[in-house]
C-alpha atoms as a PDB file:
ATOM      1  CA  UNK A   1      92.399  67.456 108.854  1.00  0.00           C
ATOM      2  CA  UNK A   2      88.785  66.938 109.784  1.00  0.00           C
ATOM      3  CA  UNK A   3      87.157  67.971 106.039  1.00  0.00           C
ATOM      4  CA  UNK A   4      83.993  70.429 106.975  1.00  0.00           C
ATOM      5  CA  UNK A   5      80.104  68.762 106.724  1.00  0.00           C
ATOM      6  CA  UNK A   6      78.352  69.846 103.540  1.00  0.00           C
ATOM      7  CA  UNK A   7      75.769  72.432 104.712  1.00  0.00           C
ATOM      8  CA  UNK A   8      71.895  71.612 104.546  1.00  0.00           C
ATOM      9  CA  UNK A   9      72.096  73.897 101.406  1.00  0.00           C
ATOM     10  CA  UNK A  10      74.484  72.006  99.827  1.00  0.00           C
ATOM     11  CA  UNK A  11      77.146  74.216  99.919  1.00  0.00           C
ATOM     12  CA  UNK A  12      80.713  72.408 100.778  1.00  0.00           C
ATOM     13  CA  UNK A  13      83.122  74.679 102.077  1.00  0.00           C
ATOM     14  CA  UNK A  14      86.340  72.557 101.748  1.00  0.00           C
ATOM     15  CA  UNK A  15      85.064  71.838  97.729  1.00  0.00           C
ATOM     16  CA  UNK A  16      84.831  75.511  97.351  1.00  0.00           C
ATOM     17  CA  UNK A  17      88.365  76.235  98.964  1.00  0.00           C
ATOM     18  CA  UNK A  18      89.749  73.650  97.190  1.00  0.00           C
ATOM     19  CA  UNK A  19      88.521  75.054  94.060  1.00  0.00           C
ATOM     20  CA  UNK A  20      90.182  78.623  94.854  1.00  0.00           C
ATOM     21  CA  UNK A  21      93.427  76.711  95.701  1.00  0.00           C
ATOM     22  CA  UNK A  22      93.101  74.619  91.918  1.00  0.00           C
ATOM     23  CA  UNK A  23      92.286  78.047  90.028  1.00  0.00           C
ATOM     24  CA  UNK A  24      95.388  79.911  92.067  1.00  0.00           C
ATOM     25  CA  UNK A  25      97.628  77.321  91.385  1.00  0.00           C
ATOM     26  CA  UNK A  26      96.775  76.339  87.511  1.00  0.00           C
ATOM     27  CA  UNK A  27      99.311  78.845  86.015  1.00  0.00           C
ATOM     28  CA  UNK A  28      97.839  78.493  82.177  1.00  0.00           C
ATOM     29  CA  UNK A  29      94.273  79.910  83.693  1.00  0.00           C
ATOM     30  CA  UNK A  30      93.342  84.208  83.721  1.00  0.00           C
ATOM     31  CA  UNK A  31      93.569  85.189  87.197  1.00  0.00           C
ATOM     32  CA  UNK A  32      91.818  88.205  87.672  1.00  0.00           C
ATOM     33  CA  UNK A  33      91.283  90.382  91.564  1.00  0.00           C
ATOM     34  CA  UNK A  34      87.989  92.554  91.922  1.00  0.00           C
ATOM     35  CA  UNK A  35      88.882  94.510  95.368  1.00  0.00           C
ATOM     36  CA  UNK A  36      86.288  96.841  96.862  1.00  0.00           C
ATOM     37  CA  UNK A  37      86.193  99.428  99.683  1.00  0.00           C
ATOM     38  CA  UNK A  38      86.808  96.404 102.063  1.00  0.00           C
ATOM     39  CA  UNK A  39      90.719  96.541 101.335  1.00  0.00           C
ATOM     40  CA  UNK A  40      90.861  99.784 102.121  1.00  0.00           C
ATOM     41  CA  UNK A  41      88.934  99.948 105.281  1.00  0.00           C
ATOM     42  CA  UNK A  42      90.766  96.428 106.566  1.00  0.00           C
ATOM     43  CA  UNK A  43      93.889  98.937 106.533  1.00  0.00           C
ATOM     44  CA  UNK A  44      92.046 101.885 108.443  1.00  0.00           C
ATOM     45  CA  UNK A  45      90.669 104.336 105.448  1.00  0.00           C
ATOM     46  CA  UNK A  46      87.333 105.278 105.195  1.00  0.00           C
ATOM     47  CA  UNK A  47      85.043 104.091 103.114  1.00  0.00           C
ATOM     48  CA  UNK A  48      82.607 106.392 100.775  1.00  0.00           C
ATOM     49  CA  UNK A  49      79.656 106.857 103.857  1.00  0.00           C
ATOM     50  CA  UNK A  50      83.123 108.442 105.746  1.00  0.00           C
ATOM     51  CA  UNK A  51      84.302 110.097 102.964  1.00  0.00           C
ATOM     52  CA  UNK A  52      80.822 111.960 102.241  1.00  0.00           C
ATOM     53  CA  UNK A  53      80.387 113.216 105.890  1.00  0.00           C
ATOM     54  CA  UNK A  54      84.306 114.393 105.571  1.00  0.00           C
ATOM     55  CA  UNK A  55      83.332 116.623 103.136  1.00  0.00           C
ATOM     56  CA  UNK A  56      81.926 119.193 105.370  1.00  0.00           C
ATOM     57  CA  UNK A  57      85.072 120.132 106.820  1.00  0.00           C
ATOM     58  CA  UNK A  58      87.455 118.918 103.938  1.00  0.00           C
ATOM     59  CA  UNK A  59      86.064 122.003 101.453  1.00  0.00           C
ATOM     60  CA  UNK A  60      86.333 125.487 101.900  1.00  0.00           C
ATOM     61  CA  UNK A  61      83.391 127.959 101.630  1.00  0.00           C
ATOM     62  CA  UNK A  62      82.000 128.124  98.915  1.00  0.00           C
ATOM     63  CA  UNK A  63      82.498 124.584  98.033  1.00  0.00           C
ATOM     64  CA  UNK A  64      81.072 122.840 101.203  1.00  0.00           C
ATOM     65  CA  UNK A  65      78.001 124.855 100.923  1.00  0.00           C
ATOM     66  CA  UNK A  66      77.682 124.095  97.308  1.00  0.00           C
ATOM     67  CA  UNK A  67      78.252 120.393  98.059  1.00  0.00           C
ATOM     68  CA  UNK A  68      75.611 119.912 100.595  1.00  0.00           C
ATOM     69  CA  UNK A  69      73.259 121.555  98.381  1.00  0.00           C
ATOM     70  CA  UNK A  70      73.702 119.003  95.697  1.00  0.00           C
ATOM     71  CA  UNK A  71      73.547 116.234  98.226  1.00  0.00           C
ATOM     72  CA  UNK A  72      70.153 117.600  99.358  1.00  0.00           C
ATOM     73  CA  UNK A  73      68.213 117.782  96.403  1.00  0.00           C
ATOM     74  CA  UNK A  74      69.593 114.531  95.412  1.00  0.00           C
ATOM     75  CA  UNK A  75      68.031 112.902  98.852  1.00  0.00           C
ATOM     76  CA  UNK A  76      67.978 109.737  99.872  1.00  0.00           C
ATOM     77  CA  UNK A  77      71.123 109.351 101.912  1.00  0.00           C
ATOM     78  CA  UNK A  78      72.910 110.804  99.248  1.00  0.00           C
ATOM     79  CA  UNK A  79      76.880 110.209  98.681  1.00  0.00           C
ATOM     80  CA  UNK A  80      79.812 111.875  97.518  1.00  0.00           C
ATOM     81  CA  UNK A  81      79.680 110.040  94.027  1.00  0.00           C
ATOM     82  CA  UNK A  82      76.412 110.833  93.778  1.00  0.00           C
ATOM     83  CA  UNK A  83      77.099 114.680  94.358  1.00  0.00           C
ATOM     84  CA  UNK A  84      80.104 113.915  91.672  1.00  0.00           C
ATOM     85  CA  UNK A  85      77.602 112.368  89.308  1.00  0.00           C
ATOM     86  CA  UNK A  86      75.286 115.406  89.083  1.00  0.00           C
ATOM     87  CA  UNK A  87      78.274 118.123  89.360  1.00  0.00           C
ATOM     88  CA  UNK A  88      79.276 116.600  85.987  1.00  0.00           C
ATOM     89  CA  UNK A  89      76.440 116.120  84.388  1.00  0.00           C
ATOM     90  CA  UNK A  90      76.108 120.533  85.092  1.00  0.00           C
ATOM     91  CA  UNK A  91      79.260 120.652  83.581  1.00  0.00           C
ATOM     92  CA  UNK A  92      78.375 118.611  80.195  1.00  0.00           C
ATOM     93  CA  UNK A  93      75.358 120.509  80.334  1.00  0.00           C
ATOM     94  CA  UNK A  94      76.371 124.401  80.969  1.00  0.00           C
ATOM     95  CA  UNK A  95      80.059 123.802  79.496  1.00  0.00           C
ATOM     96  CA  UNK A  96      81.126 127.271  79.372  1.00  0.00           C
ATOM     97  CA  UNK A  97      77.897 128.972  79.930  1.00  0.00           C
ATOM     98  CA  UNK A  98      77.833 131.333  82.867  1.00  0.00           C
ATOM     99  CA  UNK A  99      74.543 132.615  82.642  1.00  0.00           C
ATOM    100  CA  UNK A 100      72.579 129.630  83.300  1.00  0.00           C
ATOM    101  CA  UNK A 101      72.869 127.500  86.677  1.00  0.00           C
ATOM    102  CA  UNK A 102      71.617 123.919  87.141  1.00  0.00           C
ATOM    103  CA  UNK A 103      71.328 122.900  90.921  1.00  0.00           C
ATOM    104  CA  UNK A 104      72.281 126.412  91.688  1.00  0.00           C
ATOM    105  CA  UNK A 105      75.689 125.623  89.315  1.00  0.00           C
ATOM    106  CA  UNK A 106      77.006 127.914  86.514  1.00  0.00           C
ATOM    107  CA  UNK A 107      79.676 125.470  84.574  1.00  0.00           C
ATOM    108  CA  UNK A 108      82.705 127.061  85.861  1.00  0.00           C
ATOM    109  CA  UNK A 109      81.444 126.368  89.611  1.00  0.00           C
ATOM    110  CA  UNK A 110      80.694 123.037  88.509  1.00  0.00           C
ATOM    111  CA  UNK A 111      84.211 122.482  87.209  1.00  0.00           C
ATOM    112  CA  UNK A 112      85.693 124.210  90.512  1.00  0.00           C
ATOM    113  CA  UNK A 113      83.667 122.035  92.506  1.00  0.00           C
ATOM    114  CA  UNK A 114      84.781 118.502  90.901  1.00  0.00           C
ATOM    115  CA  UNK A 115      88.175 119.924  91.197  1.00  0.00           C
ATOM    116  CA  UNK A 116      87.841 120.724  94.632  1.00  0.00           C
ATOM    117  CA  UNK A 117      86.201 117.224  95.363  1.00  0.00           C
ATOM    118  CA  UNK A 118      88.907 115.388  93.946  1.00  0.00           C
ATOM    119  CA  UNK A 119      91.516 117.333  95.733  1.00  0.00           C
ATOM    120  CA  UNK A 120      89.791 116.741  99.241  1.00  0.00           C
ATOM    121  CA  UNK A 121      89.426 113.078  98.943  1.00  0.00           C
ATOM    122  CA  UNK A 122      92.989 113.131  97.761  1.00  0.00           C
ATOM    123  CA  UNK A 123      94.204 114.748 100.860  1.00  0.00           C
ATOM    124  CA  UNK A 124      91.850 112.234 102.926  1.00  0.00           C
ATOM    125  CA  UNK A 125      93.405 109.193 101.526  1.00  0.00           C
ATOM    126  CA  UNK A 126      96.573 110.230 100.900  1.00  0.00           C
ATOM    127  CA  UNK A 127      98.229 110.033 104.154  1.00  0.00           C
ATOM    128  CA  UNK A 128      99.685 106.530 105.540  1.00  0.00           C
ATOM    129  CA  UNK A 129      97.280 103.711 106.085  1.00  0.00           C
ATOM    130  CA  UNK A 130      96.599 103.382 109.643  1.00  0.00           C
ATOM    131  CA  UNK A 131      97.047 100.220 109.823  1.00  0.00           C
ATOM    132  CA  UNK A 132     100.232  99.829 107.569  1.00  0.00           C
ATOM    133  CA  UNK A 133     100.954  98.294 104.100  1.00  0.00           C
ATOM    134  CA  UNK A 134     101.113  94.464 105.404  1.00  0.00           C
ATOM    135  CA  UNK A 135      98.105  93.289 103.464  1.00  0.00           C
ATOM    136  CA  UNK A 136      99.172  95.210 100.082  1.00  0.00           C
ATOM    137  CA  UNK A 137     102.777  94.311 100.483  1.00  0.00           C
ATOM    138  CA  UNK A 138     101.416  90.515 100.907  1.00  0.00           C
ATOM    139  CA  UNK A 139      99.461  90.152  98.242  1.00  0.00           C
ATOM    140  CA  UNK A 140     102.221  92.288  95.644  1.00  0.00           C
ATOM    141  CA  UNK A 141     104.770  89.824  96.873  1.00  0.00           C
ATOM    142  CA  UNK A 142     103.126  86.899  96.461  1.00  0.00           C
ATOM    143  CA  UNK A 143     102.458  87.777  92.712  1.00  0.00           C
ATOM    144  CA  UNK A 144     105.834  88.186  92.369  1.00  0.00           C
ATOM    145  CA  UNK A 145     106.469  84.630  93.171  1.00  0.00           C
ATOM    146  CA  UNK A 146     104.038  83.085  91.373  1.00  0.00           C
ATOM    147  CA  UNK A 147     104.555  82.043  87.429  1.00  0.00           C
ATOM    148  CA  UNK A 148     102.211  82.274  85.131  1.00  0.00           C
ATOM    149  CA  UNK A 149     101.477  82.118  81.489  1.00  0.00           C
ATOM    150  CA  UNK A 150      99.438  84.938  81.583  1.00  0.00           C
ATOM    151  CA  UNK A 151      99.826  88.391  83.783  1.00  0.00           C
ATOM    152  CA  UNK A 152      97.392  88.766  86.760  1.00  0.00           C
ATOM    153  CA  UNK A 153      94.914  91.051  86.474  1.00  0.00           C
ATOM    154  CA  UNK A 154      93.982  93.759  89.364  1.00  0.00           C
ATOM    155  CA  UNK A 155      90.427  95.679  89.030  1.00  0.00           C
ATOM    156  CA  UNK A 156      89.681  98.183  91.991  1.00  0.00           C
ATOM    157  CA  UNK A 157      87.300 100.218  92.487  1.00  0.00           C
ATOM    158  CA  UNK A 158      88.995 102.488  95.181  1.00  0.00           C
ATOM    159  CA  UNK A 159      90.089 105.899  95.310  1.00  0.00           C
ATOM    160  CA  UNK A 160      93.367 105.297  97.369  1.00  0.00           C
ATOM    161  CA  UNK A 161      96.579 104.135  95.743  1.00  0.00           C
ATOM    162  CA  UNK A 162      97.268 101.196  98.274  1.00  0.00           C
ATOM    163  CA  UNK A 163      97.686  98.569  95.827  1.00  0.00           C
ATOM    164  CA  UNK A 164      99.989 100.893  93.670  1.00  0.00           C
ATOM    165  CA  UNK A 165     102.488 101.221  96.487  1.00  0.00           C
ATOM    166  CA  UNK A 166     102.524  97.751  97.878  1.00  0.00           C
ATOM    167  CA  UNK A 167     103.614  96.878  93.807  1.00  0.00           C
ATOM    168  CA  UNK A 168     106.078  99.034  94.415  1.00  0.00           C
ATOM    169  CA  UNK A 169     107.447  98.512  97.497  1.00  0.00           C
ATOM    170  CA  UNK A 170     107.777  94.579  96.804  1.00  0.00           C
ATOM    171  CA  UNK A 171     109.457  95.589  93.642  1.00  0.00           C
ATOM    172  CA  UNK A 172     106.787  93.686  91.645  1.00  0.00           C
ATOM    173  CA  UNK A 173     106.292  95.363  88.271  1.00  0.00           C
ATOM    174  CA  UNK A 174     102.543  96.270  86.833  1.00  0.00           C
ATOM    175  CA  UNK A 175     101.226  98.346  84.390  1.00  0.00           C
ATOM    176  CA  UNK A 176      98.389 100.227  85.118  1.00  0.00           C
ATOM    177  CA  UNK A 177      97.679 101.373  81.685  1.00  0.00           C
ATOM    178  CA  UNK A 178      99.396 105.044  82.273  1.00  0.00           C
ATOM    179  CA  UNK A 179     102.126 106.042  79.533  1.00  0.00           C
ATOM    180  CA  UNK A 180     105.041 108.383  79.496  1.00  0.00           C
ATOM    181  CA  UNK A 181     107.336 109.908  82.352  1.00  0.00           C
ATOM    182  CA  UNK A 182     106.878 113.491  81.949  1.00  0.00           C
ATOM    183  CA  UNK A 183     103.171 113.747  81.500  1.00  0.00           C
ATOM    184  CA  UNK A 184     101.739 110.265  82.206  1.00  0.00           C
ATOM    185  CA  UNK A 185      98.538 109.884  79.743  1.00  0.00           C
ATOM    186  CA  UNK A 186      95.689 107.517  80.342  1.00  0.00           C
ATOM    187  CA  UNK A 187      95.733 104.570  76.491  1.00  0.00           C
ATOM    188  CA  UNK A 188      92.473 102.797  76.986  1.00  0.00           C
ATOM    189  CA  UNK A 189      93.813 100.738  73.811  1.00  0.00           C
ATOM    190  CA  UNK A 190      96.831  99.538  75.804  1.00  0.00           C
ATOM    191  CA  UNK A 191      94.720  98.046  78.850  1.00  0.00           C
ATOM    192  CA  UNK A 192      92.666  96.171  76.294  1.00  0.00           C
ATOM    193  CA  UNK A 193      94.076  92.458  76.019  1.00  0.00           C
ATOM    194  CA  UNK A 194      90.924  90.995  73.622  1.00  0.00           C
ATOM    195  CA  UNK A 195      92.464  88.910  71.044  1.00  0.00           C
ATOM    196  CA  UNK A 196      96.157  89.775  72.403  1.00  0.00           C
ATOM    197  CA  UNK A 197      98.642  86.439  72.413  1.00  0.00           C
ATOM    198  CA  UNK A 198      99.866  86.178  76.134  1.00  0.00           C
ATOM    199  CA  UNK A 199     103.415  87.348  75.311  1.00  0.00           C
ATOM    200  CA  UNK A 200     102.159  90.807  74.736  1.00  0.00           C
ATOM    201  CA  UNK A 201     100.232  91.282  77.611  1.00  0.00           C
ATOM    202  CA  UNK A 202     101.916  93.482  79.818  1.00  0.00           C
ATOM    203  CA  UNK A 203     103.158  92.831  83.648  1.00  0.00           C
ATOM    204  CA  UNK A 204     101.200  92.293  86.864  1.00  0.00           C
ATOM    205  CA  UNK A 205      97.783  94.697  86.999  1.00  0.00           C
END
């Protein structure tokens, strides 16, 4: 194979991709996976601009109206997680107070309308991936191949559960730093491995 001319910037492809392949292969080294918004759009889900303009039909009156008011005043091309932003910081600051509004909030339609955001983006990206599971499914099984002194890590910043279900469906177990059956609960102190021998670091994610 023909190795690819270093670039008049210097950069050498082939030296770069052969430094992915070292790093993927040297099972002693922390691998760790940021994914964005890409991963989800390469499977056909929207990304946040999407998700924002959804909004107007996703929520129900009063909701969409109170939405679009936020998203106004905020300005500036404006996005659903900055309308999320400000809905909770009239929450923090009205908590139970009905009396006062902030961006034409009390606090209990600011709690109803987080709720109600969440739920419509749920409903969005809950359905099947357009585009199928493939991608996930490759990625879940490959890490289920590999061996490795210490557990790969998986950081995403995406609403969808994609990643969660490819795991899953290639049988590859994670933890995703959720406890309990009945009631899963949320232990920040089980996620964090600082100063944790590899043996007790939990599976895959």
């Amino acid at each position: 194979m023909t190795e690819p001319a270093t670039g008049a910037s210097g950069h050498d492809p082939f030296a770069e991709m052969k430094e992915v392949r070292d790093q993927l292969s040297a099972s002693s080294r922390r691998l760790v996976f940021f994914f964005g918004a890409g991963t989800s759009q390469a499977v056909g889900l929207t990304g946040l601009p999407g998700l924002t303009t959804a909004m107007a039909t996703a929520l129900a009156s009063p909701y969409k109206e109170q939405f679009a008011v936020i998203r106004d005043s905020i300005g500036g091309g404006a996005n659903l997680e900055n309308v999320l932003d400000v809905t909770r910081i009239c929450r923090e600051l009205l908590g139970n107070d009905n009396a006062q509004r902030v961006r034409g909030l009390t606090g209990e339609e600011a709690k109803k309308l987080d709720r109600e955001i969440c739920r419509a983006v749920y409903t969005i990206i809950s359905g099947e991936p357009p585009k199928g599971l493939d991608l996930h499914f490759g990625l879940a099984s490959w890490l289920q191949s590999i061996e490795r002194q210490i557990a790969a890590e998986i950081f995403t910043t995406n609403y969808d559960l994609l990643f969660e279900r490819g795991l899953e469906e290639a049988e590859t177990a994670y933890f995703d730093g959720f406890i309990g059956s009945v009631a899963p609960f949320f232990s920040a102190n089980a996620v964090e491995f600082g100063g944790h021998s590899a043996d007790s670091i939990p599976p895959v994610t």
